[in-house]
N, C-alpha and C. Protein backbone atom coordinates (compact mmCIF):
# COMPACT_ATOMS: atom_id res chain seq x y z
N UNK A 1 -55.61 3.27 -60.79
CA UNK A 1 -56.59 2.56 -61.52
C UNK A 1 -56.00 2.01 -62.82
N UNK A 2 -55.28 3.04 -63.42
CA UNK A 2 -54.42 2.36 -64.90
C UNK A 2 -53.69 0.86 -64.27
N UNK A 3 -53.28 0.70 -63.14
CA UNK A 3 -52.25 -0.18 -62.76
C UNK A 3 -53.12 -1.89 -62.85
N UNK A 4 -54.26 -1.10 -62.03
CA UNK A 4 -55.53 -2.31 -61.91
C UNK A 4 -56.21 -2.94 -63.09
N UNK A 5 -56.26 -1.78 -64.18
CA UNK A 5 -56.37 -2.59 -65.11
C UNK A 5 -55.57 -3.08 -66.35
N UNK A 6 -54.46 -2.66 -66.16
CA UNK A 6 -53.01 -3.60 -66.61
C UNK A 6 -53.13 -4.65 -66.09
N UNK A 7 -53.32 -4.92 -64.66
CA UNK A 7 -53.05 -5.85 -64.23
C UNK A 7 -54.15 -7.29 -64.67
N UNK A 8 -54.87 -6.66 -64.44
CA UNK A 8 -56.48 -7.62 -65.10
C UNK A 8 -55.90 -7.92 -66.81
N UNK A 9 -55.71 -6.88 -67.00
CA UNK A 9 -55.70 -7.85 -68.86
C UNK A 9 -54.31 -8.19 -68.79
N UNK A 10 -53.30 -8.15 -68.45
CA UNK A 10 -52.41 -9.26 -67.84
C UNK A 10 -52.48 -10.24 -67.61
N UNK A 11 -53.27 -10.32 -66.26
CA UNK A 11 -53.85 -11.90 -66.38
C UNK A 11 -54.79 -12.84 -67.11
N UNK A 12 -55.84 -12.05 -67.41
CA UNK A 12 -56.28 -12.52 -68.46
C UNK A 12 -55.53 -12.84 -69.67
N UNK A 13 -54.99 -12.12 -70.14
CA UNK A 13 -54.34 -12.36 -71.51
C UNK A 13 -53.03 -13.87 -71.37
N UNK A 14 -52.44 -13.64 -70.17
CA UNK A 14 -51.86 -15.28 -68.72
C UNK A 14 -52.63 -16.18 -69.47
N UNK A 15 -54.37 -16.23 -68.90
CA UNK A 15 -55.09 -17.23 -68.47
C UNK A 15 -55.61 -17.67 -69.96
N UNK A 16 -55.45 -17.20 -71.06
CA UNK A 16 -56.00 -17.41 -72.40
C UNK A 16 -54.90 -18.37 -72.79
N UNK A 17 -53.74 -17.66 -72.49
CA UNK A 17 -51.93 -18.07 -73.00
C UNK A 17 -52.38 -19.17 -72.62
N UNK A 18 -52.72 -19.80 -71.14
CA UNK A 18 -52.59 -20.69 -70.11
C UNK A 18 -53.43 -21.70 -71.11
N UNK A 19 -54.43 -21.67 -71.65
CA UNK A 19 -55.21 -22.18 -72.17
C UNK A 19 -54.95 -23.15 -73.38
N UNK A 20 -54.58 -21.54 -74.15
CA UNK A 20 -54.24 -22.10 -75.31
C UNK A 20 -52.68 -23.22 -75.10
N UNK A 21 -52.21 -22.91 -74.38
CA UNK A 21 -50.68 -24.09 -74.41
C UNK A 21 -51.27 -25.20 -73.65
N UNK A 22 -52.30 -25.40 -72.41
CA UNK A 22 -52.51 -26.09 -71.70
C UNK A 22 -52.12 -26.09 -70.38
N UNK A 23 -51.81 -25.14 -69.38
CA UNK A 23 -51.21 -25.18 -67.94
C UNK A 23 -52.44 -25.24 -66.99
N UNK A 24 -52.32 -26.52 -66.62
CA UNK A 24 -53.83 -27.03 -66.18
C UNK A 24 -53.87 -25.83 -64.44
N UNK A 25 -52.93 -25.02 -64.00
CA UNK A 25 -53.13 -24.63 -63.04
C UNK A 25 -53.98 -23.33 -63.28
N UNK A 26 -54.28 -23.07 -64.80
CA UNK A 26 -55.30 -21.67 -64.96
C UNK A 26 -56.46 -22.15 -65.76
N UNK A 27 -56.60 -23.63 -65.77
CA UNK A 27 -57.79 -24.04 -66.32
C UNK A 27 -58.49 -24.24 -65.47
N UNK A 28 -60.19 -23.68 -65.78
CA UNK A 28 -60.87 -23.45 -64.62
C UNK A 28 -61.78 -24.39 -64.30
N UNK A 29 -61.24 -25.46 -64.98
CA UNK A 29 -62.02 -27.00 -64.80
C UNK A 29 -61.26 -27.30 -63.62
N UNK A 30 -59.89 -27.50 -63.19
CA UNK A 30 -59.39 -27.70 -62.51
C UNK A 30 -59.39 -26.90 -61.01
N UNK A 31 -59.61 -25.79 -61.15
CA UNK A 31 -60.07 -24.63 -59.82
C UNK A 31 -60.41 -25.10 -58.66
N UNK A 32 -61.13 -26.18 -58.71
CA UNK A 32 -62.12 -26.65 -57.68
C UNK A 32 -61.56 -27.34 -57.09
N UNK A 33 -60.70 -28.35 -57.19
CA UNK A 33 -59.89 -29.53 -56.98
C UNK A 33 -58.40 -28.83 -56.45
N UNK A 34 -57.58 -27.74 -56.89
CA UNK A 34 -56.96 -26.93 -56.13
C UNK A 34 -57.46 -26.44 -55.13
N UNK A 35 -58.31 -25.70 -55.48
CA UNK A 35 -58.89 -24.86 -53.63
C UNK A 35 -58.88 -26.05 -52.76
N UNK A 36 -59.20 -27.37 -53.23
CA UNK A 36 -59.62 -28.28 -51.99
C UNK A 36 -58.28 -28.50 -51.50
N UNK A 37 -57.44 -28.86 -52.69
CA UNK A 37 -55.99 -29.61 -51.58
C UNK A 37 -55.13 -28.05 -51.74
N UNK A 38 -55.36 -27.07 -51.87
CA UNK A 38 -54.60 -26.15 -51.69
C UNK A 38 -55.74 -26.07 -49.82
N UNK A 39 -56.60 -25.50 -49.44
CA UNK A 39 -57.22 -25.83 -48.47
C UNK A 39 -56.84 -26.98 -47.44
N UNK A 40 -56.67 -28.23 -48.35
CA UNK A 40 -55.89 -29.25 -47.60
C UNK A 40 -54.84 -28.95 -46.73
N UNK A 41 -53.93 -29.22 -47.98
CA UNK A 41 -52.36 -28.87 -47.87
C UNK A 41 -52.32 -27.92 -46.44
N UNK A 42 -52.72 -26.25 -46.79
CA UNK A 42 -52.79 -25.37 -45.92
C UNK A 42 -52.95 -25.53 -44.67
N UNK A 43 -54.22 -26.55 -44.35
CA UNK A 43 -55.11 -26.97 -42.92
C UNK A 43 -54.21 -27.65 -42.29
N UNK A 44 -53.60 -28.71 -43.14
CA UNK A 44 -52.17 -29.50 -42.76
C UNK A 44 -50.90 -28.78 -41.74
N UNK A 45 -50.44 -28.08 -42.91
CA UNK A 45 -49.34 -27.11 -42.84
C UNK A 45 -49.88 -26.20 -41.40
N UNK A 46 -50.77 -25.73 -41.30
CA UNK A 46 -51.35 -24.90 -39.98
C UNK A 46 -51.63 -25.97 -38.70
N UNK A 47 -52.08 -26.95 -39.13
CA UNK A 47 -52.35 -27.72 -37.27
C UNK A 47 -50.17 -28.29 -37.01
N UNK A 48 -49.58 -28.92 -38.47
CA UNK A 48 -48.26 -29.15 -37.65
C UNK A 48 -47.52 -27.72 -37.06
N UNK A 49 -48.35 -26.59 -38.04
CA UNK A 49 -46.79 -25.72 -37.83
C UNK A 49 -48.01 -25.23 -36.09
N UNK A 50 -48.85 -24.89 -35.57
CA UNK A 50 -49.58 -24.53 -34.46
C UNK A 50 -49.72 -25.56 -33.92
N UNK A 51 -49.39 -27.07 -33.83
CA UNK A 51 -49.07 -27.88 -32.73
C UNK A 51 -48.19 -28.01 -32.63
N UNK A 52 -46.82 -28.45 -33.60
CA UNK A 52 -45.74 -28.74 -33.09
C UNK A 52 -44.71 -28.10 -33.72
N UNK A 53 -44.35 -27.18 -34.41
CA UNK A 53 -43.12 -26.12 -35.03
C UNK A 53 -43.60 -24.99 -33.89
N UNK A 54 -44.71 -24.71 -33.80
CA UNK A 54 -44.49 -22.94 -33.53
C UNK A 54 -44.46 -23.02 -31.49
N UNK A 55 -44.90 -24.26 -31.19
CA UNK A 55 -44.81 -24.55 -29.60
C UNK A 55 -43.37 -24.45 -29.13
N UNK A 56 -42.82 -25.45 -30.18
CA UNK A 56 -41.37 -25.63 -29.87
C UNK A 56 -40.51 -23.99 -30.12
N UNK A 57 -41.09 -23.49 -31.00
CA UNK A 57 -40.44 -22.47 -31.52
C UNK A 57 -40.65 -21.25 -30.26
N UNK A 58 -42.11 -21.21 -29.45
CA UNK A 58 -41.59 -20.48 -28.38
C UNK A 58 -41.32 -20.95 -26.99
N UNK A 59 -41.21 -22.14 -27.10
CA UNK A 59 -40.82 -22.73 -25.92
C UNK A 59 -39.40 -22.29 -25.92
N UNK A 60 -38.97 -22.59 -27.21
CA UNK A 60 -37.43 -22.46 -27.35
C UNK A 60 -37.21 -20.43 -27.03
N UNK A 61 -38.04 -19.85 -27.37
CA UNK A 61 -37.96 -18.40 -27.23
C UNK A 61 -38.46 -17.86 -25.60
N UNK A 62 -38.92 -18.75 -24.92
CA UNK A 62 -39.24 -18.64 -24.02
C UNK A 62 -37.81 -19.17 -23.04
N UNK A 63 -37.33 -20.29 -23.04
CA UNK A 63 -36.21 -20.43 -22.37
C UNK A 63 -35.04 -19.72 -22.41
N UNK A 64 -35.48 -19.13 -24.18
CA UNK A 64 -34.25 -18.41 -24.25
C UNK A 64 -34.28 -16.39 -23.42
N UNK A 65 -35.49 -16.39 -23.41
CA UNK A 65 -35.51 -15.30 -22.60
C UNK A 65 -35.43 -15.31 -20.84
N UNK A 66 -36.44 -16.94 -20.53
CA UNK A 66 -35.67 -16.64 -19.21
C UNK A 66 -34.22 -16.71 -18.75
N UNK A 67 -33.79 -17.51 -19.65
CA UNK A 67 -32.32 -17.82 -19.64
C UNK A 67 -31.51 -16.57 -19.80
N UNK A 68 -31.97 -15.54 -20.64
CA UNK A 68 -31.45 -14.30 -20.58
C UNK A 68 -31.80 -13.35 -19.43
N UNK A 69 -32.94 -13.34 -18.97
CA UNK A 69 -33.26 -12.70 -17.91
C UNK A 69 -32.37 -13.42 -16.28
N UNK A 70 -32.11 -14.70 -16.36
CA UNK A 70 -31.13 -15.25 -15.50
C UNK A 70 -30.14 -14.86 -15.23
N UNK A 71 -29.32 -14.58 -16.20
CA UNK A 71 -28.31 -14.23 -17.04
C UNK A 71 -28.01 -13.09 -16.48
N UNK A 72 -28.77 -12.19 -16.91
CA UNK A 72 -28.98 -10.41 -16.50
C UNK A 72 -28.88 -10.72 -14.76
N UNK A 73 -29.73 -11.07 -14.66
CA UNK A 73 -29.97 -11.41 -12.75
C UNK A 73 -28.73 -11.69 -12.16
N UNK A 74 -28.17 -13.00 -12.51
CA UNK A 74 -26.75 -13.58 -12.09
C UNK A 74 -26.21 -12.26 -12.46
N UNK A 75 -25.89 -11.58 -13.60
CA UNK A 75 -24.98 -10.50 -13.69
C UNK A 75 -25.06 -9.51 -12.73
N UNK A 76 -26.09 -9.12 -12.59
CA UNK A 76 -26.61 -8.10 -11.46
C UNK A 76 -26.02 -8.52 -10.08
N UNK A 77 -25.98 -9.36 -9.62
CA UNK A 77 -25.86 -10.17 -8.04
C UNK A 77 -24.22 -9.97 -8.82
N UNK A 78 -23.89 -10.12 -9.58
CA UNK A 78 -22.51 -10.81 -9.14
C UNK A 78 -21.38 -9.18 -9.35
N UNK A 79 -22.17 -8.43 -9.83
CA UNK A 79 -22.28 -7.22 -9.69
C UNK A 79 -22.27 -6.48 -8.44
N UNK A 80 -23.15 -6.92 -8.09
CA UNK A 80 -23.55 -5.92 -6.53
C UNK A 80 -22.33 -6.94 -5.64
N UNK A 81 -22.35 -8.21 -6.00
CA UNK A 81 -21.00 -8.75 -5.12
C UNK A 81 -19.86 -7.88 -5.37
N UNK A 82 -19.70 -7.96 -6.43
CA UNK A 82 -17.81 -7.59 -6.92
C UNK A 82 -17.83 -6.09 -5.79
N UNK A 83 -19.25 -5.12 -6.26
CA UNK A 83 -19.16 -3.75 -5.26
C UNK A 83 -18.91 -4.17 -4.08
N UNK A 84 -19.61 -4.99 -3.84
CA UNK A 84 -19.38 -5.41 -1.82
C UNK A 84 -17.78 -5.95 -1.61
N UNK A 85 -17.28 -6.60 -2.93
CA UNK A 85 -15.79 -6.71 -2.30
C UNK A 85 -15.09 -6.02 -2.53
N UNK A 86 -15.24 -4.57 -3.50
CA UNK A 86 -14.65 -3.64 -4.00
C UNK A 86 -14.73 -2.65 -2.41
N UNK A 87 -15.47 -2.93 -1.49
CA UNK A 87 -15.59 -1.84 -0.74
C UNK A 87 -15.14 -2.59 0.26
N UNK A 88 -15.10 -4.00 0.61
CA UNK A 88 -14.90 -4.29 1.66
C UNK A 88 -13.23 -4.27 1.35
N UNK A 89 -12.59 -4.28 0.07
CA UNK A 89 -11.18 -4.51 -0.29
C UNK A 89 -10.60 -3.14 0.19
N UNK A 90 -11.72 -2.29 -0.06
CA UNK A 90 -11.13 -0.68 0.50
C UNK A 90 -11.08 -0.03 1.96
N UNK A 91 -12.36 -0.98 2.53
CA UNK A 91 -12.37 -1.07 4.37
C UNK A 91 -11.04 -1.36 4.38
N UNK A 92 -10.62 -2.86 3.92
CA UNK A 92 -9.33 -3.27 4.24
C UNK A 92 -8.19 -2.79 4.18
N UNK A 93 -8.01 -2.16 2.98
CA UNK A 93 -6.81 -1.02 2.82
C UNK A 93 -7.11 0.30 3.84
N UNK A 94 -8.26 0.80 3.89
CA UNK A 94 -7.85 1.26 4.75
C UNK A 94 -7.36 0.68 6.00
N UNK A 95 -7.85 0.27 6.82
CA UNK A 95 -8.07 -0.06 7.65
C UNK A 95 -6.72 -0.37 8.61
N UNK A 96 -5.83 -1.51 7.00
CA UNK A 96 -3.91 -1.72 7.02
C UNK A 96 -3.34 -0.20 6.98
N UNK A 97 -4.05 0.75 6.47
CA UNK A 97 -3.27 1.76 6.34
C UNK A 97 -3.03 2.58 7.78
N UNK A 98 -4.60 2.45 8.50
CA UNK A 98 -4.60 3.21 9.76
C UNK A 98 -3.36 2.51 10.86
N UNK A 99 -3.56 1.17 10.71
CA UNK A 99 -2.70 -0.04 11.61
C UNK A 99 -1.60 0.42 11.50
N UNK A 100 -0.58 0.32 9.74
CA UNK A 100 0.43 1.13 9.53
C UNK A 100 0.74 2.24 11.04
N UNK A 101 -0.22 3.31 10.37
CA UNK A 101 0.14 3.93 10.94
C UNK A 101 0.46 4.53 11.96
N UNK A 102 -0.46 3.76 12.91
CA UNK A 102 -0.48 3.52 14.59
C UNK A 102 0.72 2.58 14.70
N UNK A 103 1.11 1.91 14.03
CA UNK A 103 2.54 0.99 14.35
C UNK A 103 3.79 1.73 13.91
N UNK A 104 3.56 2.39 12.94
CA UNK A 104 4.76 3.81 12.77
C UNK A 104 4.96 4.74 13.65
N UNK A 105 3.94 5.16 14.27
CA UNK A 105 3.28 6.02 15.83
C UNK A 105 4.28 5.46 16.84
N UNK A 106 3.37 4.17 17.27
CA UNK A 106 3.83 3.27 18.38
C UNK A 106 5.30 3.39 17.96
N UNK A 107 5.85 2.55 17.25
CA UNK A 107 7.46 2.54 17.28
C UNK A 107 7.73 4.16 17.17
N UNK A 108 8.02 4.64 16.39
CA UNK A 108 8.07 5.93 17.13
C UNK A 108 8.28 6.85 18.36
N UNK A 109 7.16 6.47 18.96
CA UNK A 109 7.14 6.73 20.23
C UNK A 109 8.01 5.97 21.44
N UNK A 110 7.91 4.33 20.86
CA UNK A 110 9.12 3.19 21.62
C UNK A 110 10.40 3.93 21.39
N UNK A 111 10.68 4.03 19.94
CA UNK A 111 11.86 4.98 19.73
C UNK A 111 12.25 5.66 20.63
N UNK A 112 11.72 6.44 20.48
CA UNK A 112 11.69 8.50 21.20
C UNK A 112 12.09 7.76 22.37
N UNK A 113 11.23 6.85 23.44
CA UNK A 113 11.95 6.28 24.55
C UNK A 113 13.10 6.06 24.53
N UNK A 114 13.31 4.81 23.79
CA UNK A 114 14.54 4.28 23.82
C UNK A 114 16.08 5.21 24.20
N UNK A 115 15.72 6.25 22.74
CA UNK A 115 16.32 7.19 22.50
C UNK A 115 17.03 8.01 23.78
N UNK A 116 15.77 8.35 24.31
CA UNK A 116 15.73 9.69 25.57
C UNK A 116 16.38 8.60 26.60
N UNK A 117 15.91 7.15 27.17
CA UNK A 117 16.52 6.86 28.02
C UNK A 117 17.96 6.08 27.98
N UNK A 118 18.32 6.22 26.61
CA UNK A 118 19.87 5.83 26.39
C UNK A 118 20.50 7.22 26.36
N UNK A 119 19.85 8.34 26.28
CA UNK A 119 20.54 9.91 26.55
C UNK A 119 20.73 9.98 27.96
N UNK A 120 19.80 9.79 28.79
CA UNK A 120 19.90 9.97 30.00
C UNK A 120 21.07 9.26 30.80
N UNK A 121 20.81 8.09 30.09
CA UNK A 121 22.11 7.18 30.70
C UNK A 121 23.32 7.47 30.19
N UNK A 122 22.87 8.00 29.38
CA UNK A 122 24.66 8.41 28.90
C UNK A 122 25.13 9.97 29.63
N UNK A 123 24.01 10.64 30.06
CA UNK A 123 24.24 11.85 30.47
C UNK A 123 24.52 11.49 31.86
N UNK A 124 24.14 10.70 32.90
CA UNK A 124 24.34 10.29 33.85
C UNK A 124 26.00 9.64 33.95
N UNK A 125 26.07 8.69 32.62
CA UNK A 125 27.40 8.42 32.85
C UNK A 125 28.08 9.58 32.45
N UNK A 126 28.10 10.36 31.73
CA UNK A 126 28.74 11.45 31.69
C UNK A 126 29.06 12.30 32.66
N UNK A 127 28.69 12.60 33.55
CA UNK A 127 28.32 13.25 34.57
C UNK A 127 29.15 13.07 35.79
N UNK A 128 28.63 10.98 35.75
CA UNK A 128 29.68 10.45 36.73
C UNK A 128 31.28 10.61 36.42
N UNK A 129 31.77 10.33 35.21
CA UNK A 129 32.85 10.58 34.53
C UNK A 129 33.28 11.65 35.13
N UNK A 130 32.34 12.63 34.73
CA UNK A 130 33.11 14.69 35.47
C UNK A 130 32.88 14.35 37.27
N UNK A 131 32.60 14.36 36.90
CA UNK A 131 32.23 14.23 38.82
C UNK A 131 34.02 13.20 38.97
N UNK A 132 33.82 12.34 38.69
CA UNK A 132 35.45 11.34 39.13
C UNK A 132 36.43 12.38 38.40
N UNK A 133 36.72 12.76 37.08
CA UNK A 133 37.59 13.55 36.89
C UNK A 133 37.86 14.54 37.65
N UNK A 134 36.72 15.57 37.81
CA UNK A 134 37.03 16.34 38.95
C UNK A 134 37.87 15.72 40.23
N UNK A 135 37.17 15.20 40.38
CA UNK A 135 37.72 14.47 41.99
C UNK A 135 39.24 14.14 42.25
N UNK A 136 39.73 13.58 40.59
CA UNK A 136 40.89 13.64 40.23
C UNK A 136 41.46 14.86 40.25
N UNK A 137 40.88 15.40 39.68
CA UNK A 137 41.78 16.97 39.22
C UNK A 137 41.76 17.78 40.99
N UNK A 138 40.81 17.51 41.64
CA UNK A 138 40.98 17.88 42.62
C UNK A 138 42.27 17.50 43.89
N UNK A 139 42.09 15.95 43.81
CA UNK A 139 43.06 14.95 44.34
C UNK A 139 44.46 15.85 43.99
N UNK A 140 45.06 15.64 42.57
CA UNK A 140 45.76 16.03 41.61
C UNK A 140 46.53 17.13 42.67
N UNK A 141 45.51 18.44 42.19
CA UNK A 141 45.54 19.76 42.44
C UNK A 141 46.00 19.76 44.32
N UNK A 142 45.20 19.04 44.83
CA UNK A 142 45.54 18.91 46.52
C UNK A 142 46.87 18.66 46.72
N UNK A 143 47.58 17.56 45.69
CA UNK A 143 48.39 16.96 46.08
C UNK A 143 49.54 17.17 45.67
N UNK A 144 49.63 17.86 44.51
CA UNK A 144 50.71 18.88 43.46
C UNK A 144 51.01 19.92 44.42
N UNK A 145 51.08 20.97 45.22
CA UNK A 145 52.01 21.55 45.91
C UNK A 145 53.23 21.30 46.84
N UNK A 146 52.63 19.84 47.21
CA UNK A 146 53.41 18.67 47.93
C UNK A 146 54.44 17.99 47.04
N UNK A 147 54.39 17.91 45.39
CA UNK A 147 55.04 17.10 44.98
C UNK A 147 55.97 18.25 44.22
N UNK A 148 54.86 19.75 43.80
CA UNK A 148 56.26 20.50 43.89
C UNK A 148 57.18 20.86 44.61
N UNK A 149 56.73 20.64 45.77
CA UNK A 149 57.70 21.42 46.71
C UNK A 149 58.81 19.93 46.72
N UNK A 150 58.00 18.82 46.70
CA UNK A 150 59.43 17.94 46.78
C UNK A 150 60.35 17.81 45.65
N UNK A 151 59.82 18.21 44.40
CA UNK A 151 60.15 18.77 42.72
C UNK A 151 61.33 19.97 43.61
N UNK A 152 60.99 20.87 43.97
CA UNK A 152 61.57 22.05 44.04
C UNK A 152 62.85 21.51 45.00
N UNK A 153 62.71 20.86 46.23
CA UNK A 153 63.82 20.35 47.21
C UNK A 153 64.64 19.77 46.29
N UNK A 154 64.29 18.51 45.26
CA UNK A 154 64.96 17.65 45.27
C UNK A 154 66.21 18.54 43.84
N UNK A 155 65.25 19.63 43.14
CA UNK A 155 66.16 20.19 42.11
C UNK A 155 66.66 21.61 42.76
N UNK A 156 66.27 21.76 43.60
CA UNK A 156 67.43 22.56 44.62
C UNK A 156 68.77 22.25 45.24
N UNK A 157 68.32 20.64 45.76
CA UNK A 157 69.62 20.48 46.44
C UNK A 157 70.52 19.78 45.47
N UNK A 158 70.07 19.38 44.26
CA UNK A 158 71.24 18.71 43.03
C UNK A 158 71.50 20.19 42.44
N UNK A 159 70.88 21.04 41.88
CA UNK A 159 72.09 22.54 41.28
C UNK A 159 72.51 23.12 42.56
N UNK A 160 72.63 23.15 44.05
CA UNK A 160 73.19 23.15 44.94
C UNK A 160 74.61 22.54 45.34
N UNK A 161 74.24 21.79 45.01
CA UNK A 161 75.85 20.41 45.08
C UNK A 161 76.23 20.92 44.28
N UNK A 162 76.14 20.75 42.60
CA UNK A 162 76.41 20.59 41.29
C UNK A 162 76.94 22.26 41.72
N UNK A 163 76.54 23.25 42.05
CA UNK A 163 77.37 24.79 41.93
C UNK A 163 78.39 24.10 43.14
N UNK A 164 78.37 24.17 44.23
CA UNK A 164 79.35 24.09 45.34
C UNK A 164 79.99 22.94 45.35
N UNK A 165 79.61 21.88 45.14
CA UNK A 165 80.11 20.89 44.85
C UNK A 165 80.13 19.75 46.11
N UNK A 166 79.47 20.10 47.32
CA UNK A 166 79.30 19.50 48.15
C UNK A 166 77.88 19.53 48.64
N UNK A 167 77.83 18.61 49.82
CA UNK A 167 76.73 17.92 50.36
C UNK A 167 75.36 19.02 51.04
N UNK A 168 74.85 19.12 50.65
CA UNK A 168 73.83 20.26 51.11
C UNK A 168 72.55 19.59 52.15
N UNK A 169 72.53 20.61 53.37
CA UNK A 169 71.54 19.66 54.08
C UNK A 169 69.85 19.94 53.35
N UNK A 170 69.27 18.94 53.11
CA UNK A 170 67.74 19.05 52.55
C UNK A 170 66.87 19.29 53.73
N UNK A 171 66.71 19.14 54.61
CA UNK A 171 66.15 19.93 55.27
C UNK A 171 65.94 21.70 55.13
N UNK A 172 67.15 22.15 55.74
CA UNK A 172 67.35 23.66 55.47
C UNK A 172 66.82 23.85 53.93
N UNK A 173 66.65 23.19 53.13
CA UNK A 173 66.30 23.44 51.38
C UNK A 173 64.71 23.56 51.67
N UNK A 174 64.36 22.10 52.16
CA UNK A 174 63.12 22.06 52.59
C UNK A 174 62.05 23.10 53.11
N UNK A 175 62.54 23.56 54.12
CA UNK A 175 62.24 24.91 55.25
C UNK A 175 61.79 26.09 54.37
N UNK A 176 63.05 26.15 53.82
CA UNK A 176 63.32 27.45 52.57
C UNK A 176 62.18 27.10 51.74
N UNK A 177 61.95 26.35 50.87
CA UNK A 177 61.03 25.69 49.89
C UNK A 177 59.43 26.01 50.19
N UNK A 178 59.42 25.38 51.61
CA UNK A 178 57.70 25.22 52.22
C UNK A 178 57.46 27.13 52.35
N UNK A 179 58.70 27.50 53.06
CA UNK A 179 58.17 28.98 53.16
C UNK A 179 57.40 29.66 52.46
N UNK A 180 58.46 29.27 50.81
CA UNK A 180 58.01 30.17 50.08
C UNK A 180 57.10 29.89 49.28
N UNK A 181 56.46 28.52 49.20
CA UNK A 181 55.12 28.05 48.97
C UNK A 181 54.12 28.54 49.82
N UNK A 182 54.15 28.76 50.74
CA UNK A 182 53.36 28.57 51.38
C UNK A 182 52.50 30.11 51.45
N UNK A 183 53.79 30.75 50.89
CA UNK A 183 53.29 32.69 50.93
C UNK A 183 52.48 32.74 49.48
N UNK A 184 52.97 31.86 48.80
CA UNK A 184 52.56 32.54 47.18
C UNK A 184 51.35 30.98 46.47
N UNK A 185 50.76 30.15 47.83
CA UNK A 185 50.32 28.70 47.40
C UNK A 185 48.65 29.64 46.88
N UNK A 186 48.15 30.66 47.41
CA UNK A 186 47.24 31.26 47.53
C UNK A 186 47.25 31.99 46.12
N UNK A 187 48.28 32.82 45.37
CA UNK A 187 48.75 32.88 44.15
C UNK A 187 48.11 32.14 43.03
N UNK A 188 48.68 30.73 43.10
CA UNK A 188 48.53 29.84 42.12
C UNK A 188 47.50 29.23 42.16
N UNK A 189 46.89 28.65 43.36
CA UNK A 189 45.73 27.86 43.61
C UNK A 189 44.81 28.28 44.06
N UNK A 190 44.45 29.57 44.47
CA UNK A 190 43.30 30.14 44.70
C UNK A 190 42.77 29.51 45.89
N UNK A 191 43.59 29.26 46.85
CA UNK A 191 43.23 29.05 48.31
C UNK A 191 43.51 30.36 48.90
């Protein structure tokens, strides 16, 4: 209440000041003629700014929200896209990864063939190899008592000569030779 009536003889004591110097806006001759074009003015100021400032002003607040709500929307969709290619990018990786790996499989497994049937063939040729060597060594073996004994004739009857110094019949060497192969061929060769 002290404030309220400070404030009153404040203005009053204003409106005397006002007087006495002349500020025709607190002379109360003048009062009447303000309210009207202050009223004016105002009525003015209210039909432009409520027909044409404050329309524009939410038209403009209005586009600018659907435009934001667009905005948000497009973000959203392009959102839920990026997920759909984020997952379809991960179908895909997998998907190369499984392929991978069925093609690492597959060759693999072509491998392992390859492998086993270039063993086989080599074990086969191997095989054939022993099989002919043998056959050799057999041949060989058949045919080596025959070539010792002609080994044995032929270096019988040269340190024969070479001690006596004459002609020795190879036959009789021969005879002698086969005999005694022939007792001890069972010996060496397991016949």
């Amino acid at each position: 209440m002290g404030k309220f009536l400070f404030l009153s003889i404040f203005l009053f004591s204003a409106v005397n000041a006002a007087e006495k110097v002349g500020m025709p806006q607190l002379d109360t001759e003048f009062w009447i003629s303000q309210i009207f074009w202050l009223a004016i003015t105002f009525s003015i100021l209210f039909v432009l700014l409520s027909k044409f400032i404050l329309p524009k002003i939410s038209a403009n607040l209005e586009t600018r929200k659907s435009l934001i709500l667009e905005n948000i929307s497009t973000a959203e969709k392009r959102r839920e896209e990026s997920e759909s290619k984020i997952k379809e990018y991960n179908e895909i990786i997998k998907k190369s990864k499984n392929e991978a790996k069925n093609l690492m499989n597959q060759a693999k497994i072509k491998l392992m063939k390859d492998i086993n049937q270039k063993k086989e063939m080599l074990e086969k040729d191997l095989t054939n190899e022993i099989q002919k060597v043998e056959i050799e060594i057999q041949e060989f073996r058949n045919k080596a008592p025959e070539k010792i004994n002609k080994i044995a004739v032929e270096t019988s009857t040269d340190l024969l000569q070479q001690l006596i110094g004459a002609d020795v019949n190879s036959s009789s060497i021969s005879t002698i030779v086969n005999d005694l192969s022939s007792k001890k061929i069972g010996k060496y060769y397991g016949n």
